[in-house]
N, C-alpha and C. Protein backbone atom coordinates (compact mmCIF):
# COMPACT_ATOMS: atom_id res chain seq x y z
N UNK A 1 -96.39 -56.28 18.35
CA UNK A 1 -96.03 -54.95 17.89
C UNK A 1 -95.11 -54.31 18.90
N UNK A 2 -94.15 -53.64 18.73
CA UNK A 2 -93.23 -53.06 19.17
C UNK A 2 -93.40 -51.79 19.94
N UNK A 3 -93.39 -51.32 21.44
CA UNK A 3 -93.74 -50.39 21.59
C UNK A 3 -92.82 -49.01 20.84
N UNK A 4 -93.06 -48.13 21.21
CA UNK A 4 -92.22 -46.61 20.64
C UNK A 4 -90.43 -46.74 21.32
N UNK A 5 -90.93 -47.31 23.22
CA UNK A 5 -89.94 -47.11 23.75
C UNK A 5 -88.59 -47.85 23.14
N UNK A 6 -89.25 -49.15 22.99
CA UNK A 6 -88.26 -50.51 22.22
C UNK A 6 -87.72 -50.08 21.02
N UNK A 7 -88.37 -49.25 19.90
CA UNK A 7 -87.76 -48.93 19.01
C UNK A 7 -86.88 -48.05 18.85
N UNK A 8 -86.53 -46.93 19.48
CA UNK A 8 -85.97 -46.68 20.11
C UNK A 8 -84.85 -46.89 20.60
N UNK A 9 -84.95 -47.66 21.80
CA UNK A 9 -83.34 -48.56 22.45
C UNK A 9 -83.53 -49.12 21.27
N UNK A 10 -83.85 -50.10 20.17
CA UNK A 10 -82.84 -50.93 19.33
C UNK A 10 -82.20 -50.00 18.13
N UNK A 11 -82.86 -48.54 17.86
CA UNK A 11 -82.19 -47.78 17.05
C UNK A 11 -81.14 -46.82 17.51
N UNK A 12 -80.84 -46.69 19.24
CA UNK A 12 -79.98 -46.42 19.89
C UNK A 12 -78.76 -47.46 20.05
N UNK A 13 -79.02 -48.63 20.06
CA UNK A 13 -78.30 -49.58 20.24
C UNK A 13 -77.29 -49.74 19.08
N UNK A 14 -78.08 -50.15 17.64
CA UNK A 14 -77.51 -50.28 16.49
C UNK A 14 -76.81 -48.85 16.26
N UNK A 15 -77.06 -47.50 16.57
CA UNK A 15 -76.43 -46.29 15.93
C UNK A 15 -75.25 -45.96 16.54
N UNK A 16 -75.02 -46.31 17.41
CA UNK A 16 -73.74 -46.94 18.88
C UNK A 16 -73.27 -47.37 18.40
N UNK A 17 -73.21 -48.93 17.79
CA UNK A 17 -72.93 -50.13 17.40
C UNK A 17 -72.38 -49.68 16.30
N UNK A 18 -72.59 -49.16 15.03
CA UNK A 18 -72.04 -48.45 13.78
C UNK A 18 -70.98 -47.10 14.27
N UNK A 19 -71.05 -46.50 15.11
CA UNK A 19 -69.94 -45.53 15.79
C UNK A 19 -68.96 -46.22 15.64
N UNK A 20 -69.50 -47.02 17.10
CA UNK A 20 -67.82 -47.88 17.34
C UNK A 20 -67.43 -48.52 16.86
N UNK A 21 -68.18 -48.74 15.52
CA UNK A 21 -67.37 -49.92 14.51
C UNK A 21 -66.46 -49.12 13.76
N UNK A 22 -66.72 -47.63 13.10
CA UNK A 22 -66.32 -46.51 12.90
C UNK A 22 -65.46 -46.44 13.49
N UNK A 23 -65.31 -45.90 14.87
CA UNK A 23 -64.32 -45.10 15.27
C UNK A 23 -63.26 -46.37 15.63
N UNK A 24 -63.09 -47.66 15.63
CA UNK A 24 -62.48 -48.73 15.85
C UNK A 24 -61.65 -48.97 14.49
N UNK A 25 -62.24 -49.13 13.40
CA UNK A 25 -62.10 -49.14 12.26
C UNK A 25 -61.07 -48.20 11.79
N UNK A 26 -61.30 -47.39 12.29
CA UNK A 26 -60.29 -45.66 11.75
C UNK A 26 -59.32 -46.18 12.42
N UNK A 27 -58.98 -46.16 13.53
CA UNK A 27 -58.29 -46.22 14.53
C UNK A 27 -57.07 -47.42 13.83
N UNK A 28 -57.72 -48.60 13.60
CA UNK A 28 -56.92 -49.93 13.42
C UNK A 28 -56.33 -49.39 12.29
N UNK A 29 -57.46 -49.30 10.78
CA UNK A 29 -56.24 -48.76 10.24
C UNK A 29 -55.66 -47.77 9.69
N UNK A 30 -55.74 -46.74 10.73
CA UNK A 30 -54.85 -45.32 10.54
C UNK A 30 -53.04 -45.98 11.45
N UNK A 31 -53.89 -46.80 12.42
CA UNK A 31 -52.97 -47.50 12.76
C UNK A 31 -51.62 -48.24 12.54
N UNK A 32 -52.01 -48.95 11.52
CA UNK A 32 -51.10 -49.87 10.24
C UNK A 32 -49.85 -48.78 9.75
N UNK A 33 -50.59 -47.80 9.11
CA UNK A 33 -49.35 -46.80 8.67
C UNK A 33 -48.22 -46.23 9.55
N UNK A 34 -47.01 -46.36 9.06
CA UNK A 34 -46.08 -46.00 10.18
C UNK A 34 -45.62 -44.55 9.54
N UNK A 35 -45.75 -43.80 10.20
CA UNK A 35 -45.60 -42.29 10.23
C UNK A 35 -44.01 -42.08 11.36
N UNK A 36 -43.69 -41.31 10.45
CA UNK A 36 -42.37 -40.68 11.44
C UNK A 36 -42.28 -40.28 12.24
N UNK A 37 -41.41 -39.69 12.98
CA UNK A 37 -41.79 -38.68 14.56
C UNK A 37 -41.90 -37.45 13.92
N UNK A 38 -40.94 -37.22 12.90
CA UNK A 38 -41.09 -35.73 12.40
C UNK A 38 -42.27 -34.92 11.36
N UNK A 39 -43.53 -36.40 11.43
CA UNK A 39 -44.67 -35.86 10.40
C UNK A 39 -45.38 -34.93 10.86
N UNK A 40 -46.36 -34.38 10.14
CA UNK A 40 -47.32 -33.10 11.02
C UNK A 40 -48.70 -34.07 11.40
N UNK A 41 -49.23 -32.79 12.39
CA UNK A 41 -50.33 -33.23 12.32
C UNK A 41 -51.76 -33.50 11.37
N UNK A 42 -51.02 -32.43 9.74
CA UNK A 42 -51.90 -32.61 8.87
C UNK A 42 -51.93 -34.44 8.32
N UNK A 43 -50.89 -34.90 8.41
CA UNK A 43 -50.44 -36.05 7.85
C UNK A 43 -51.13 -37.40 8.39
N UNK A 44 -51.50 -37.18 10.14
CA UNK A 44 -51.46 -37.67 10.72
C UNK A 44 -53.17 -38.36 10.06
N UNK A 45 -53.94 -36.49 10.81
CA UNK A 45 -55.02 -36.24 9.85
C UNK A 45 -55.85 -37.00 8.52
N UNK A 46 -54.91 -36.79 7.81
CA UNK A 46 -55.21 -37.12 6.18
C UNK A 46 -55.58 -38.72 6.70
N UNK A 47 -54.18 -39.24 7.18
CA UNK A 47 -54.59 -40.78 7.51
C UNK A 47 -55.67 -41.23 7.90
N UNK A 48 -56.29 -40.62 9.03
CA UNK A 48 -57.38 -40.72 9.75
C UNK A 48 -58.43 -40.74 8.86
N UNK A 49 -58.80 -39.36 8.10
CA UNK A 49 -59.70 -39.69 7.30
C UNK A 49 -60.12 -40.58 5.82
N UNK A 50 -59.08 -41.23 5.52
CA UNK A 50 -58.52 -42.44 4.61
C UNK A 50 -59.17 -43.50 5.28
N UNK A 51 -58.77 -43.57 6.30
CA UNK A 51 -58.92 -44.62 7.50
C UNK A 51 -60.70 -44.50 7.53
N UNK A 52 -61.64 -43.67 7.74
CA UNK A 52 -62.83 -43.23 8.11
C UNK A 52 -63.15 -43.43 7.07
N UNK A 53 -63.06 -43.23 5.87
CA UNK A 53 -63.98 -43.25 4.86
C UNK A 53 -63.76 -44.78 3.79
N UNK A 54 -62.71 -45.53 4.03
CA UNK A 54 -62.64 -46.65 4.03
C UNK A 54 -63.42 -47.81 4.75
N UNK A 55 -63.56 -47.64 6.51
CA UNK A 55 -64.61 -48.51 7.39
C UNK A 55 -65.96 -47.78 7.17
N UNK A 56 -65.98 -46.51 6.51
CA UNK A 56 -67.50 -46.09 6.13
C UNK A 56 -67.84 -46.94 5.20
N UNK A 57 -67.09 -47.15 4.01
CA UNK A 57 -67.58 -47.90 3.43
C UNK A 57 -67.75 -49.51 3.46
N UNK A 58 -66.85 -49.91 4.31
CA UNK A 58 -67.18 -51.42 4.58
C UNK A 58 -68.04 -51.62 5.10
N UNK A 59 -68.84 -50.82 6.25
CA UNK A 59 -70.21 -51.03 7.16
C UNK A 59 -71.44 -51.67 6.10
N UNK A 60 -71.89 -50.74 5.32
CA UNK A 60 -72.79 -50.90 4.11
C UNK A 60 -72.48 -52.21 3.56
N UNK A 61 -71.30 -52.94 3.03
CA UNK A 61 -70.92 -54.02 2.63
C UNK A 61 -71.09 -55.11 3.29
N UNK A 62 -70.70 -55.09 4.51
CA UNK A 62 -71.19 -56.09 5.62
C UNK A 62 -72.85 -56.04 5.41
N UNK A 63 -73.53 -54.69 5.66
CA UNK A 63 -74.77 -55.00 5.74
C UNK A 63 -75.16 -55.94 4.93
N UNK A 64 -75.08 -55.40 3.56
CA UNK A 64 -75.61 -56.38 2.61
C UNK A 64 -75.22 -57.23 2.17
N UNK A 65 -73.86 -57.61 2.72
CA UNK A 65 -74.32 -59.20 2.51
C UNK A 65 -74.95 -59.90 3.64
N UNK A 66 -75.26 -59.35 4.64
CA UNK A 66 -75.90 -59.86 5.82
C UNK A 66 -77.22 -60.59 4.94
N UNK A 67 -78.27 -58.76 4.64
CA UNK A 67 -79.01 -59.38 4.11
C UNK A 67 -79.35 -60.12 2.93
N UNK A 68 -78.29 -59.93 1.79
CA UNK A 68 -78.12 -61.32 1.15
C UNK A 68 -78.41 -62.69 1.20
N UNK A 69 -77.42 -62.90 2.21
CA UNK A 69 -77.65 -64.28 3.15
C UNK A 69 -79.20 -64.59 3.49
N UNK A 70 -79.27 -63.48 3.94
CA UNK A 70 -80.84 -63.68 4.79
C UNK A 70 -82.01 -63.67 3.82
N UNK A 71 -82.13 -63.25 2.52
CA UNK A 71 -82.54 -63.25 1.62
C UNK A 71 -82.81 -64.94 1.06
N UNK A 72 -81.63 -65.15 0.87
CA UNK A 72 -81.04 -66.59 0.22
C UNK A 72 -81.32 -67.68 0.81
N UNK A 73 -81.37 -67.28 2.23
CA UNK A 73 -81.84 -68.37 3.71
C UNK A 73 -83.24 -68.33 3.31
N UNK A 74 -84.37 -67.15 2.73
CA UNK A 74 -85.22 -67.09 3.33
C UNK A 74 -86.24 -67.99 1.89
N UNK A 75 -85.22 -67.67 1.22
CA UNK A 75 -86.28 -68.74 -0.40
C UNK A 75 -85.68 -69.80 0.14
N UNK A 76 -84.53 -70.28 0.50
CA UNK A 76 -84.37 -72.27 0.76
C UNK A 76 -85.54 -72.29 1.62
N UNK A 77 -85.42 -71.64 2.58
CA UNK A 77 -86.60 -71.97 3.94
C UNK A 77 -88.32 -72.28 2.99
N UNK A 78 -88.69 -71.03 2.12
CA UNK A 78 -89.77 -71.11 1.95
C UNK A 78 -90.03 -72.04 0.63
N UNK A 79 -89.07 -72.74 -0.03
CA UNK A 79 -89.63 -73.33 -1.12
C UNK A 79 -89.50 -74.88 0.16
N UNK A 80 -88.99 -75.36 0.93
CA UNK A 80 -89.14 -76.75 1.70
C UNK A 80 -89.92 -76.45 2.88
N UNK A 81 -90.87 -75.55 2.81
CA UNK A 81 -92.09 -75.11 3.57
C UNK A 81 -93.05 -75.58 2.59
N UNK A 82 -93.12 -75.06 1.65
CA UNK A 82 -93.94 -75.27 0.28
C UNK A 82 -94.14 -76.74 -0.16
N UNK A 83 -92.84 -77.48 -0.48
CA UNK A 83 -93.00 -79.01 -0.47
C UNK A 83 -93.79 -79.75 -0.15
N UNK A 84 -93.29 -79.40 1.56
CA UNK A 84 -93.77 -80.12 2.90
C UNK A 84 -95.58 -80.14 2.88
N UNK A 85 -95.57 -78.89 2.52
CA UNK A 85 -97.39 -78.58 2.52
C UNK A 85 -98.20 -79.31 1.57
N UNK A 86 -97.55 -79.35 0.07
CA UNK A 86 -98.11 -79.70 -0.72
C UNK A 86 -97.70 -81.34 -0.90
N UNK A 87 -97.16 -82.43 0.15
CA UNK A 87 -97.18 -83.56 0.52
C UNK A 87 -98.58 -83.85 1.29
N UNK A 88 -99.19 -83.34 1.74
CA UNK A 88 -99.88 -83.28 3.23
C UNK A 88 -101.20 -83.49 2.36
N UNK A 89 -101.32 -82.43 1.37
CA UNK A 89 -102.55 -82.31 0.70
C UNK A 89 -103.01 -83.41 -0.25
């Protein structure tokens, strides 16, 4: 069982970890767009948040297919657990 403190650092860790994927994300591609010298700063702006609410939404996507996978891993695993057992018997 997990103490309080541990849960904790790993929900500090991961909420970090989703920032800077965020603020990396914005960054790269607010980046891509080539803006003039003579644009404003609303323009600049707008990009940014295009940019932000685009890697907002990819985070969630990654997640799940993470756990997808891990889902999908976890019935192969348990039906050749199951096999194995019911050889034995």
């Amino acid at each position: 069982m997990k103490t309080k403190s541990e849960n904790t650092l790993a929900s500090r860790v991961s909420s970090w970890s989703i920032i800077s994927l965020v603020v990396a994300g914005t960054f790269l591609i607010a980046g891509v767009a080539d803006l003039s010298a003579a644009s404003g700063v609303m323009a600049k702006l707008f990009l940014f948040f295009l940019a932000a609410v685009i890697v907002v939404q990819v985070i969630p996507g990654i997640m799940l297919l993470g756990a997808m996978l891990k889902g999908i891993y976890g019935m192969v695993g348990k039906k050749a657990k199951v096999a194995v057992g019911e050889e034995k018997k």
